[in-house]
C-alpha atoms as a PDB file:
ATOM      1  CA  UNK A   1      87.421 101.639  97.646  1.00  0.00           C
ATOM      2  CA  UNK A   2      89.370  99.929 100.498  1.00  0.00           C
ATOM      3  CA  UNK A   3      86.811  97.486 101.377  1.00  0.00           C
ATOM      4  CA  UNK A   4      86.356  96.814  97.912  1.00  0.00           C
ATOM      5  CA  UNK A   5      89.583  95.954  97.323  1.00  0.00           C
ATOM      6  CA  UNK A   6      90.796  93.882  99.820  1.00  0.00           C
ATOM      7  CA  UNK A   7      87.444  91.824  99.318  1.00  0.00           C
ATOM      8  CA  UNK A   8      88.937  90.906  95.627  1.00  0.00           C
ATOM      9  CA  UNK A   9      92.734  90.822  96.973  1.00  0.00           C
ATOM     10  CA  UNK A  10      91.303  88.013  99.513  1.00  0.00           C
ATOM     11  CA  UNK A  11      89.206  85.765  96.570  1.00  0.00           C
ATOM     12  CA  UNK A  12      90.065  82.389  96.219  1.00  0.00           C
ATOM     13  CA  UNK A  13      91.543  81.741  93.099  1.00  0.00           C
ATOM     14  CA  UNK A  14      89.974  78.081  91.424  1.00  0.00           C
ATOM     15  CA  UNK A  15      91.275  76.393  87.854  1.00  0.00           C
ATOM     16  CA  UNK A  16      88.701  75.795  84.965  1.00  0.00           C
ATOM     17  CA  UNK A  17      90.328  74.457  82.258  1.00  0.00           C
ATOM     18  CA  UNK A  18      93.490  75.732  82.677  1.00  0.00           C
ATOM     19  CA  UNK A  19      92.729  79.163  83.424  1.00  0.00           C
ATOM     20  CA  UNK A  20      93.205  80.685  87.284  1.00  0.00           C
ATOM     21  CA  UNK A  21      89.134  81.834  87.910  1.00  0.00           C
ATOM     22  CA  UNK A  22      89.073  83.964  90.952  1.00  0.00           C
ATOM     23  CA  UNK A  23      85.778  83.395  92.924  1.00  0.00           C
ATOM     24  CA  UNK A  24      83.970  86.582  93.727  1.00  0.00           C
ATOM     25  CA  UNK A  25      80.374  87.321  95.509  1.00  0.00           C
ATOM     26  CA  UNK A  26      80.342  90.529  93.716  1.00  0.00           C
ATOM     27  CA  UNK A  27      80.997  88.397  90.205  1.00  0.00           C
ATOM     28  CA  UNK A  28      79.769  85.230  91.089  1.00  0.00           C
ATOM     29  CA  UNK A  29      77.690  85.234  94.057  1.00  0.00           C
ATOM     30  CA  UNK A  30      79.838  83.345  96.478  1.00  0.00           C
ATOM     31  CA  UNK A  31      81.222  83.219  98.815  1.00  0.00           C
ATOM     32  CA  UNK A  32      78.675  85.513 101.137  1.00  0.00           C
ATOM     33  CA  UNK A  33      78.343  89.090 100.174  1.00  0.00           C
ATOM     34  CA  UNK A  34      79.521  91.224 103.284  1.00  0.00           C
ATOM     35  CA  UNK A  35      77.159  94.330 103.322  1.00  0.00           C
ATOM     36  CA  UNK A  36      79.982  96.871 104.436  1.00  0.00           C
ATOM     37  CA  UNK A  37      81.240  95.943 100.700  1.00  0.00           C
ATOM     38  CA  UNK A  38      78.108  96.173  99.076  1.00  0.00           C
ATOM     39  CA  UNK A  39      77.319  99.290 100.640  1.00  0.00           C
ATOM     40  CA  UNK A  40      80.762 100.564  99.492  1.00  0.00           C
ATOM     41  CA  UNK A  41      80.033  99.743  95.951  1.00  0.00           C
ATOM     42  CA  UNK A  42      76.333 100.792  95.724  1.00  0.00           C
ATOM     43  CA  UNK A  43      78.136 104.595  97.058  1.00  0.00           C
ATOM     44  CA  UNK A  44      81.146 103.792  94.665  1.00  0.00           C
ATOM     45  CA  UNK A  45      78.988 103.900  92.033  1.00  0.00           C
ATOM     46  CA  UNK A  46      76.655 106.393  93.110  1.00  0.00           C
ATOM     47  CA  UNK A  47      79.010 108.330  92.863  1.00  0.00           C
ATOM     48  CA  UNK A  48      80.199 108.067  89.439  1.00  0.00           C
ATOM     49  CA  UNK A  49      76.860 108.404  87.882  1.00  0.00           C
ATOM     50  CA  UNK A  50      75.457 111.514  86.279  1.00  0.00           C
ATOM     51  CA  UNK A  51      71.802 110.998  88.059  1.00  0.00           C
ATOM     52  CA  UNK A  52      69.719 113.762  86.247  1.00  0.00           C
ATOM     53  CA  UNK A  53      70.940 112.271  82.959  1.00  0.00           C
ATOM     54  CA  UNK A  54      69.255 108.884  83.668  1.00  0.00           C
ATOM     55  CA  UNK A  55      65.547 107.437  83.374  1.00  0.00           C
ATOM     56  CA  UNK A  56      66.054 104.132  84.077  1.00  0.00           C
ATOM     57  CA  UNK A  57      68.521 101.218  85.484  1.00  0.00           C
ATOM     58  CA  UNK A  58      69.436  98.516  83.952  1.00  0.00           C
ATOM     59  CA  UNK A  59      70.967  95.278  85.917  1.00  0.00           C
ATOM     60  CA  UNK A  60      72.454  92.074  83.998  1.00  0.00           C
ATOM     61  CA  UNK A  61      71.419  89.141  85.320  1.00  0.00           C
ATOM     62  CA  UNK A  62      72.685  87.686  87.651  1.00  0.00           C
ATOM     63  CA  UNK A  63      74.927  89.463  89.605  1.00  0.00           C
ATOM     64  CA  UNK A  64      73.714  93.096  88.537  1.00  0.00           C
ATOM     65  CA  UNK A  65      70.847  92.388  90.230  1.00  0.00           C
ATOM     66  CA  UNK A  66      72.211  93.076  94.001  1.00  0.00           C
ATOM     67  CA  UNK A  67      74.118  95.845  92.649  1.00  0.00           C
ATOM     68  CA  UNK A  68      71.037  97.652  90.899  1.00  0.00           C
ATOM     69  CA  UNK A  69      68.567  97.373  93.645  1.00  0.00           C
ATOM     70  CA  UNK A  70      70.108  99.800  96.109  1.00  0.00           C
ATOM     71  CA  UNK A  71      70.725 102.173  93.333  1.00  0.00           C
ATOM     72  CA  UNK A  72      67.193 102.297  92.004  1.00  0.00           C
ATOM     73  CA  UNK A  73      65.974 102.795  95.738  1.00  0.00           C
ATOM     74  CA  UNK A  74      67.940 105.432  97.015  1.00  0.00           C
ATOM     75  CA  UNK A  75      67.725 107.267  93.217  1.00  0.00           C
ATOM     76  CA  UNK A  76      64.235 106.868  92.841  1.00  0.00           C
ATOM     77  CA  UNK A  77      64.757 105.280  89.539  1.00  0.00           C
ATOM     78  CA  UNK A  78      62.697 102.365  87.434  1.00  0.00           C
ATOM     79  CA  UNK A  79      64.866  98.981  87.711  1.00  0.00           C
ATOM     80  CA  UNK A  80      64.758  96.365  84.535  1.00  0.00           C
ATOM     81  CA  UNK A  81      66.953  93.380  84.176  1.00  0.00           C
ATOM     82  CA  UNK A  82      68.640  91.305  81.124  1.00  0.00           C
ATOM     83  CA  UNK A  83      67.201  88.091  82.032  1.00  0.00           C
ATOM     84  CA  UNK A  84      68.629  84.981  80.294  1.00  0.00           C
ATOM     85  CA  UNK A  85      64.985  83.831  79.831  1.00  0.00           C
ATOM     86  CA  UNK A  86      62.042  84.781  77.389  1.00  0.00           C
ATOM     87  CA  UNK A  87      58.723  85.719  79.387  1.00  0.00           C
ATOM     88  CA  UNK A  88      57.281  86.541  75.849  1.00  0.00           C
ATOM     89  CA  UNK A  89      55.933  90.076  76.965  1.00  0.00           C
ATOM     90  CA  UNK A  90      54.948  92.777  74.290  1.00  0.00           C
ATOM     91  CA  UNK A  91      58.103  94.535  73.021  1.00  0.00           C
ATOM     92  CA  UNK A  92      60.759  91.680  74.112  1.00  0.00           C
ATOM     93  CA  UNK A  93      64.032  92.500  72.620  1.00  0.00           C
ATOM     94  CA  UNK A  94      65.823  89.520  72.225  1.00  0.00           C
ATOM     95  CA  UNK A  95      69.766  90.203  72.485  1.00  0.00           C
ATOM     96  CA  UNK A  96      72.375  87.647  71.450  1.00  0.00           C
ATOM     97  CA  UNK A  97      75.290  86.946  73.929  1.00  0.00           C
ATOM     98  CA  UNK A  98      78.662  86.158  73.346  1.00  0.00           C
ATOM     99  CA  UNK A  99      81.140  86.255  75.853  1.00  0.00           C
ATOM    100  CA  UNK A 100      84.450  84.210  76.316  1.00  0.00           C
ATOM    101  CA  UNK A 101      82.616  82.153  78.649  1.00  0.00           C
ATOM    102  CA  UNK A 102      79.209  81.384  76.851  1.00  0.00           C
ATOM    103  CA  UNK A 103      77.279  81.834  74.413  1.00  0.00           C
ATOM    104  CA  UNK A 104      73.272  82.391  74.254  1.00  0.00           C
ATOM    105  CA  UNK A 105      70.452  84.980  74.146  1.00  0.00           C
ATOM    106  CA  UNK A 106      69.677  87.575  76.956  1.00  0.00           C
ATOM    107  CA  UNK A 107      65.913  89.225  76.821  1.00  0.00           C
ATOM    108  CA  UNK A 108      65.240  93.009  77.461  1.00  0.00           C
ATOM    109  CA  UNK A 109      61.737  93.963  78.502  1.00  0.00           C
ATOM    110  CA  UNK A 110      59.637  97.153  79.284  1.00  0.00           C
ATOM    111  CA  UNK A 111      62.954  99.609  77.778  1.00  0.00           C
ATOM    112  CA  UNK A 112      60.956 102.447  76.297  1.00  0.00           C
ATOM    113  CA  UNK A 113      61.927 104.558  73.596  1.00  0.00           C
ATOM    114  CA  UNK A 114      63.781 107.715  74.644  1.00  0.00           C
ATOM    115  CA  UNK A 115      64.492 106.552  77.834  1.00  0.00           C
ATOM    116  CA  UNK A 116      68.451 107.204  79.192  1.00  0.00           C
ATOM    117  CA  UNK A 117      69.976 104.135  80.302  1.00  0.00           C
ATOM    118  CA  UNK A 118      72.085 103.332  83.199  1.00  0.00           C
ATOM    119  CA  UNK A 119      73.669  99.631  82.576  1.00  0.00           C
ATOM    120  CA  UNK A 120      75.492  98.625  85.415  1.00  0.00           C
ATOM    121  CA  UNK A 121      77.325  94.922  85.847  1.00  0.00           C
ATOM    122  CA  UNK A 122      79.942  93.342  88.361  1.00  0.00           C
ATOM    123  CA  UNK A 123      82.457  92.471  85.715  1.00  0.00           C
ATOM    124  CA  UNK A 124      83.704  93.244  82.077  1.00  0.00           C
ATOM    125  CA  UNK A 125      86.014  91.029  80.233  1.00  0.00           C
ATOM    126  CA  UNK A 126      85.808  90.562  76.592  1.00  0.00           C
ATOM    127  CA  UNK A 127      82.826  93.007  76.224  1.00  0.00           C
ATOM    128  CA  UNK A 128      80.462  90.456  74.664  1.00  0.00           C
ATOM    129  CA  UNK A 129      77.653  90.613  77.002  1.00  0.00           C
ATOM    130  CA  UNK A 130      77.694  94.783  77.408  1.00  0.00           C
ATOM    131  CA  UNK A 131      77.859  95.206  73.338  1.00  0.00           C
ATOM    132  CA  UNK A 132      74.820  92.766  73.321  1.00  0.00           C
ATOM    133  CA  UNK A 133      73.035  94.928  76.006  1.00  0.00           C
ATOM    134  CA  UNK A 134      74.069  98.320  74.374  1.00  0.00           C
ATOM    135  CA  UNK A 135      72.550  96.885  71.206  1.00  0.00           C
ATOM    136  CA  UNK A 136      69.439  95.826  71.997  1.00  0.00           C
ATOM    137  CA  UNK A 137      68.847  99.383  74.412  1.00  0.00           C
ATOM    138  CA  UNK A 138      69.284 100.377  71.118  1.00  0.00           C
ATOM    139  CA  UNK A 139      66.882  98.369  69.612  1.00  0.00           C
ATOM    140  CA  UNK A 140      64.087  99.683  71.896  1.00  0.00           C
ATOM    141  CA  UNK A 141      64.790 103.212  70.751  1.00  0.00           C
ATOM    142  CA  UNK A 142      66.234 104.218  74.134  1.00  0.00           C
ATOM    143  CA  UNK A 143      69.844 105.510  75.054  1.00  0.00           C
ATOM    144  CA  UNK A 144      72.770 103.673  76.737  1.00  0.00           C
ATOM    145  CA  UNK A 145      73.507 107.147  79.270  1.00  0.00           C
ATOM    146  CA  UNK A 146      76.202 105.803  81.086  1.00  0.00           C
ATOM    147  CA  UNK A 147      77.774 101.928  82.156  1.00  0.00           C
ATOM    148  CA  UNK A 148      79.899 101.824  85.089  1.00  0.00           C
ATOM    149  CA  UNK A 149      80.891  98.123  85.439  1.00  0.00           C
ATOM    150  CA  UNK A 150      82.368  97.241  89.048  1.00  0.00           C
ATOM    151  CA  UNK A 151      85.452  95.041  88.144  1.00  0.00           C
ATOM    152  CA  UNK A 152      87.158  95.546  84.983  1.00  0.00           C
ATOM    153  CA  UNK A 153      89.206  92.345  83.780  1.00  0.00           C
ATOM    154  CA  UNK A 154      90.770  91.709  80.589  1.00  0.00           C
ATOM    155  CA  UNK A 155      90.737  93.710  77.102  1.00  0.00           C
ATOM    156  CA  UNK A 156      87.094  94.160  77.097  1.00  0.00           C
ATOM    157  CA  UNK A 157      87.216  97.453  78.589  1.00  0.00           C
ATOM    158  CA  UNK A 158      89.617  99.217  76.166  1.00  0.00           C
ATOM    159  CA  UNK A 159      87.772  97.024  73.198  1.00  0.00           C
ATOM    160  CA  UNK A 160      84.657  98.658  73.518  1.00  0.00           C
ATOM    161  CA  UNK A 161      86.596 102.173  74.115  1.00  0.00           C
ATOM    162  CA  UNK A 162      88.104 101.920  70.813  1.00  0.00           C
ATOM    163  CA  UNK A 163      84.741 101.080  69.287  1.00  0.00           C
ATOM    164  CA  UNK A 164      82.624 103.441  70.626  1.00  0.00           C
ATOM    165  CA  UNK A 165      84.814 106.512  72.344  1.00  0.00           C
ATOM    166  CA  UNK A 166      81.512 108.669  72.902  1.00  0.00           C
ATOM    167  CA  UNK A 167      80.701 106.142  75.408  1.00  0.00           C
ATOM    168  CA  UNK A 168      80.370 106.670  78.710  1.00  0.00           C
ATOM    169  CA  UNK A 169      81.903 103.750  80.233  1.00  0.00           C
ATOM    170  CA  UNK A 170      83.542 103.247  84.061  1.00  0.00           C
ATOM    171  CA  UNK A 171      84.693 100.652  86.059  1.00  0.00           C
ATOM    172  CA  UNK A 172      85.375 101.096  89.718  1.00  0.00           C
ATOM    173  CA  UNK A 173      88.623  98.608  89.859  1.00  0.00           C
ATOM    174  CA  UNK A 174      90.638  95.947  87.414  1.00  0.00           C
ATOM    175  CA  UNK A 175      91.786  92.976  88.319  1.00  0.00           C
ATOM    176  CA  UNK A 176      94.402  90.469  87.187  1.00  0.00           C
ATOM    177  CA  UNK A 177      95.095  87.309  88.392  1.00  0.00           C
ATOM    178  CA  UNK A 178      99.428  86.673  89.132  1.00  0.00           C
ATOM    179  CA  UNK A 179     100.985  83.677  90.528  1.00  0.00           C
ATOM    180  CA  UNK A 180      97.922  82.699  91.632  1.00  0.00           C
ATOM    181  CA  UNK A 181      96.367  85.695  93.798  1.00  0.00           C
ATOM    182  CA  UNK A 182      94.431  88.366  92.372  1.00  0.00           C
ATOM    183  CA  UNK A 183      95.994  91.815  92.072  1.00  0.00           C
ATOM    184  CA  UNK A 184      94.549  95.049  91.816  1.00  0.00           C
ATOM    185  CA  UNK A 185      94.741  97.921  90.208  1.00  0.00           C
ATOM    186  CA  UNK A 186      93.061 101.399  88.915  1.00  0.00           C
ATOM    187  CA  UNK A 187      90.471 100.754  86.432  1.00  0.00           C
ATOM    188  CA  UNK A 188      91.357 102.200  82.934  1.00  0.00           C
ATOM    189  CA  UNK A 189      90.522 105.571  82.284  1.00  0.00           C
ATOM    190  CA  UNK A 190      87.692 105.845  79.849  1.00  0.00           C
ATOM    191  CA  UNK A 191      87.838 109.237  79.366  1.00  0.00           C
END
């Protein structure tokens, strides 16, 4: 947790429209990704993840993508991603995304019915994306096992809490951004 944390105590912080942004390679991709910290995550998570309850990982593109393919290696587990593109393939589920960032569809492919779903992403914030994913793993007639997200930010977290309490939802750490530096903190306890 160590690594992980002084990786998001040492972001640079950038301004979008009046809002402090602090830039990530775990959330955003940049700056370079050191592996120690990746490695530390992938076993974070690991860790926190009830594997005999699960059939399949799910990553959310894009960032759940480095994050989901050392899980589904070293679990011997299928990998699928919410893509932000139609490919048009038998069964598509097309999921609509709302977010406080962006707005705009997300696609869910090959999710088979009565599969157990682990979702996992880098970052929750106003829930909009995850409630979109849960939804449409719904749709396909499978079940949302378990979501651990890596860095919880904003009321997203305890939103979706209040909504659906028989979730199984984690995040590793939260993060707020004060007088321009990110703090952290322990994630909120889901359960």
């Amino acid at each position: 947790m160590q690594r992980l944390r002084a990786s998001l105590e040492a972001a640079p912080i950038v301004w979008k429209d009046g809002y402090p942004y602090f830039v990530h390679p775990v959330t955003d991709g940049v700056p370079r990704l050191d592996g120690d910290v990746l490695s530390a995550i992938v076993e974070l998570i690991g860790g926190r993840v009830s594997w005999p309850d699960v059939d399949l990982i799910l990553g959310i593109e894009a960032m759940g993508l480095p994050l989901t393919a050392p899980l589904a290696v070293h679990h011997d587990r299928p990998l699928v991603v919410a893509r932000k593109r139609a490919y048009g393939l038998e069964g598509e589920v097309v999921v609509d995304q709302s977010t406080g960032y962006s707005k705009g569809a997300m696609y869910l492919n090959d999710v088979r019915p009565g599969e157990r779903v682990l979702i996992v992403d880098d970052v929750l914030s106003t829930g909009g994306t995850l409630r979109a994913v849960i939804d449409g793993i719904r749709r396909c007639g499978a079940e949302v096992a378990q979501v651990v997200i890596v860095v919880e930010k904003g009321p997203g977290m305890a939103d979706l809490h209040h909504e659906e309490p028989e979730l199984d939802l984690s995040a590793l750490i939260a993060v707020d951004v004060v007088d321009g530096r990110v703090v952290t903190r322990p994630a909120t306890s889901m359960a």
